[in-house]
C-alpha atoms as a PDB file:
ATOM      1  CA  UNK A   1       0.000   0.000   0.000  1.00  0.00           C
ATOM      2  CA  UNK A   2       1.736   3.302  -0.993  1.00  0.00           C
ATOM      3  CA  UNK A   3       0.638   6.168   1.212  1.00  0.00           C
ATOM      4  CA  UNK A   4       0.885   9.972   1.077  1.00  0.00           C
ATOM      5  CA  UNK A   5       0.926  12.995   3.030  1.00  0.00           C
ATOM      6  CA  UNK A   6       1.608  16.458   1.908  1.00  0.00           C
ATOM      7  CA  UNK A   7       2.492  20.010   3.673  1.00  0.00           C
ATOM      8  CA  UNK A   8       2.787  23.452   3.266  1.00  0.00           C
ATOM      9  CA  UNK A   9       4.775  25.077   5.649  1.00  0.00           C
ATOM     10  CA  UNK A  10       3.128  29.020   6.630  1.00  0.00           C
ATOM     11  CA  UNK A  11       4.935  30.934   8.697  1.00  0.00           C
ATOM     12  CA  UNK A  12       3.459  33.561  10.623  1.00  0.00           C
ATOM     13  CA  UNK A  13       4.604  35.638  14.067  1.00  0.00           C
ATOM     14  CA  UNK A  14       3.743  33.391  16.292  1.00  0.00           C
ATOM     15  CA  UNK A  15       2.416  30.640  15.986  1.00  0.00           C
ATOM     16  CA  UNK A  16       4.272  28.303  13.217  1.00  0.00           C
ATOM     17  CA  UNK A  17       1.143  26.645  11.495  1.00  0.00           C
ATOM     18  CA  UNK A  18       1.091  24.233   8.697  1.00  0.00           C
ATOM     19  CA  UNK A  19      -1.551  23.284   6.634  1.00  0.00           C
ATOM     20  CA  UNK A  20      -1.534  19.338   5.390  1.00  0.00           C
ATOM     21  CA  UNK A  21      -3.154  17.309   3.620  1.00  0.00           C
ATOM     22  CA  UNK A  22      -2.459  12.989   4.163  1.00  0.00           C
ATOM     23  CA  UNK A  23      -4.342  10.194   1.758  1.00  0.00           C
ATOM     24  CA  UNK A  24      -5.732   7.354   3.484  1.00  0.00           C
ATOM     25  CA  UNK A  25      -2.717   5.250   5.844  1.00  0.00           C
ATOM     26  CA  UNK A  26      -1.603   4.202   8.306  1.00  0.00           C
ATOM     27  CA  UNK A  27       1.604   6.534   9.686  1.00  0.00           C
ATOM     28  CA  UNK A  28       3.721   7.266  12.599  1.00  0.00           C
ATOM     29  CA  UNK A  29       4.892  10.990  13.684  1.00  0.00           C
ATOM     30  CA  UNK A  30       6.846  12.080  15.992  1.00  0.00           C
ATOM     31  CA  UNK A  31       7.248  15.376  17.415  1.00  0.00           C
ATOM     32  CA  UNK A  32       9.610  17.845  18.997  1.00  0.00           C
ATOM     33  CA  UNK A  33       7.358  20.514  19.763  1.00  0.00           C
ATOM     34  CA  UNK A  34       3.803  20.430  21.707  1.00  0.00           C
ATOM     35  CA  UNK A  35       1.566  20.310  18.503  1.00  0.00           C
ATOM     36  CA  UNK A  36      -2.461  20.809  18.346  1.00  0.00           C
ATOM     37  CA  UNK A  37      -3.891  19.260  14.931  1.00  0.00           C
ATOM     38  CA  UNK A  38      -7.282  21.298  13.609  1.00  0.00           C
ATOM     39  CA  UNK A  39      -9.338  18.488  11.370  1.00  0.00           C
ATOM     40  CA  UNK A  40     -10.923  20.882   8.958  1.00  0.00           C
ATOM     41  CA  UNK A  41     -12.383  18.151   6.832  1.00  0.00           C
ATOM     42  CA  UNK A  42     -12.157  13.920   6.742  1.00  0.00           C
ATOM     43  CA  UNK A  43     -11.723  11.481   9.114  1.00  0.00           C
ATOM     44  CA  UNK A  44      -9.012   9.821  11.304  1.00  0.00           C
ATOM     45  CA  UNK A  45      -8.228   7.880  14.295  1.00  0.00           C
ATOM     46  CA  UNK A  46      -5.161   8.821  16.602  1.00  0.00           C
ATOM     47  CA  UNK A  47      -3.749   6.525  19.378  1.00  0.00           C
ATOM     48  CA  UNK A  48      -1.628   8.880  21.447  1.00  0.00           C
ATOM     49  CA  UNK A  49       1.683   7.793  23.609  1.00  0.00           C
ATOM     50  CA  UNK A  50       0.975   5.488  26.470  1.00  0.00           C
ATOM     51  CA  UNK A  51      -2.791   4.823  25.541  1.00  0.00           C
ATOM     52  CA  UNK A  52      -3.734   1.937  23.934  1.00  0.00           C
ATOM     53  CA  UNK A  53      -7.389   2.955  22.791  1.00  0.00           C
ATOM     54  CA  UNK A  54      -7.375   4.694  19.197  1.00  0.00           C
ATOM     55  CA  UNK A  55      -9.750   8.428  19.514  1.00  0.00           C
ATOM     56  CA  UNK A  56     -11.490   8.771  16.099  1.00  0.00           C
ATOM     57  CA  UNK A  57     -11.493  12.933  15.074  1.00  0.00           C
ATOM     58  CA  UNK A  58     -13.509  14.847  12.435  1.00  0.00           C
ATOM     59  CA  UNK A  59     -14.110  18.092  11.110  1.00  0.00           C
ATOM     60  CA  UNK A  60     -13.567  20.886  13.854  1.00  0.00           C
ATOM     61  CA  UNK A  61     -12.240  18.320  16.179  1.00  0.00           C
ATOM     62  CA  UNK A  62      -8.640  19.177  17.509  1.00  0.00           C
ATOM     63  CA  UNK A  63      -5.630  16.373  18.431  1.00  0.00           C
ATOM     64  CA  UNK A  64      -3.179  17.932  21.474  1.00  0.00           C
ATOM     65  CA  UNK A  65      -0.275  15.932  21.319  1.00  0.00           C
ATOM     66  CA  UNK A  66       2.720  16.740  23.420  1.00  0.00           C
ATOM     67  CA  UNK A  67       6.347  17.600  22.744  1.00  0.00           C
ATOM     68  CA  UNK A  68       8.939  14.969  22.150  1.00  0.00           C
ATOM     69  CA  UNK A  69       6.586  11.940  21.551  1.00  0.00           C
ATOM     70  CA  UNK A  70       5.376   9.686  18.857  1.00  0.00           C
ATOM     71  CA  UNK A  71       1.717   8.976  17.999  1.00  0.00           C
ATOM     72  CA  UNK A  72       0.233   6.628  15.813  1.00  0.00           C
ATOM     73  CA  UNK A  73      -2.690   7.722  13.098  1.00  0.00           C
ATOM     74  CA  UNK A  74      -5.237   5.831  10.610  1.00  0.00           C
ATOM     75  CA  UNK A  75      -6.033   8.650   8.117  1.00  0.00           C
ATOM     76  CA  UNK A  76     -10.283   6.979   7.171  1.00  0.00           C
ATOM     77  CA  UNK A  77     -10.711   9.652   4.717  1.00  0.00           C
ATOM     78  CA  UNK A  78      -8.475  12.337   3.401  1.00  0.00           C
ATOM     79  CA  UNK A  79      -7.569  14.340   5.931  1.00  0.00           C
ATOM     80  CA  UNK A  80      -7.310  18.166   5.727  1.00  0.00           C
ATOM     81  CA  UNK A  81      -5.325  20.099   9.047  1.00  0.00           C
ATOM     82  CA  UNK A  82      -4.081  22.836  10.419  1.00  0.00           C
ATOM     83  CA  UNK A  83      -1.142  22.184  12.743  1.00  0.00           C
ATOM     84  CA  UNK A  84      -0.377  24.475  15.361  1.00  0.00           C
ATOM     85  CA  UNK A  85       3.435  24.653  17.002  1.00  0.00           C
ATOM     86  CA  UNK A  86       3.971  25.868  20.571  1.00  0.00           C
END
């Protein structure tokens, strides 16, 4: 299965934002900075370091996931996002 995400990085003052778009997989991130993900349209499901149950998100549902971590996500339906940096 060949997957695919794709970013634009938009920088403004403060704070960093990108706006993404991944095709349906399944993908590991990791992050260095405290991150809050902004579903703006599809569907995923997000299991989060430490927790074993996967969260399913939509449209104007937000993912907090903190600095220096890993989480796992199952993108359901192309997934439009904002990212937010902190």
């Amino acid at each position: 299965m060949h997957s695919m995400s794709v970013a634009h990085h938009l920088n403004f003052y403060l704070p960093r934002r990108l706006l993404g778009v991944i095709f349906p997989a399944s993908l590991t991130f990791s992050t260095q900075a405290a991150e809050q993900i902004d579903v703006t349209a599809g569907r995923c499901r997000v299991r989060n370091p430490g927790e074993e149950q996967w969260r399913e998100y939509g449209p104007g549902e937000s993912i907090a996931v903190p600095a220096n971590t890993s989480f796992d996500i199952e993108v359901i339906e192309t997934l439009d996002y904002v990212c937010h940096y902190f």
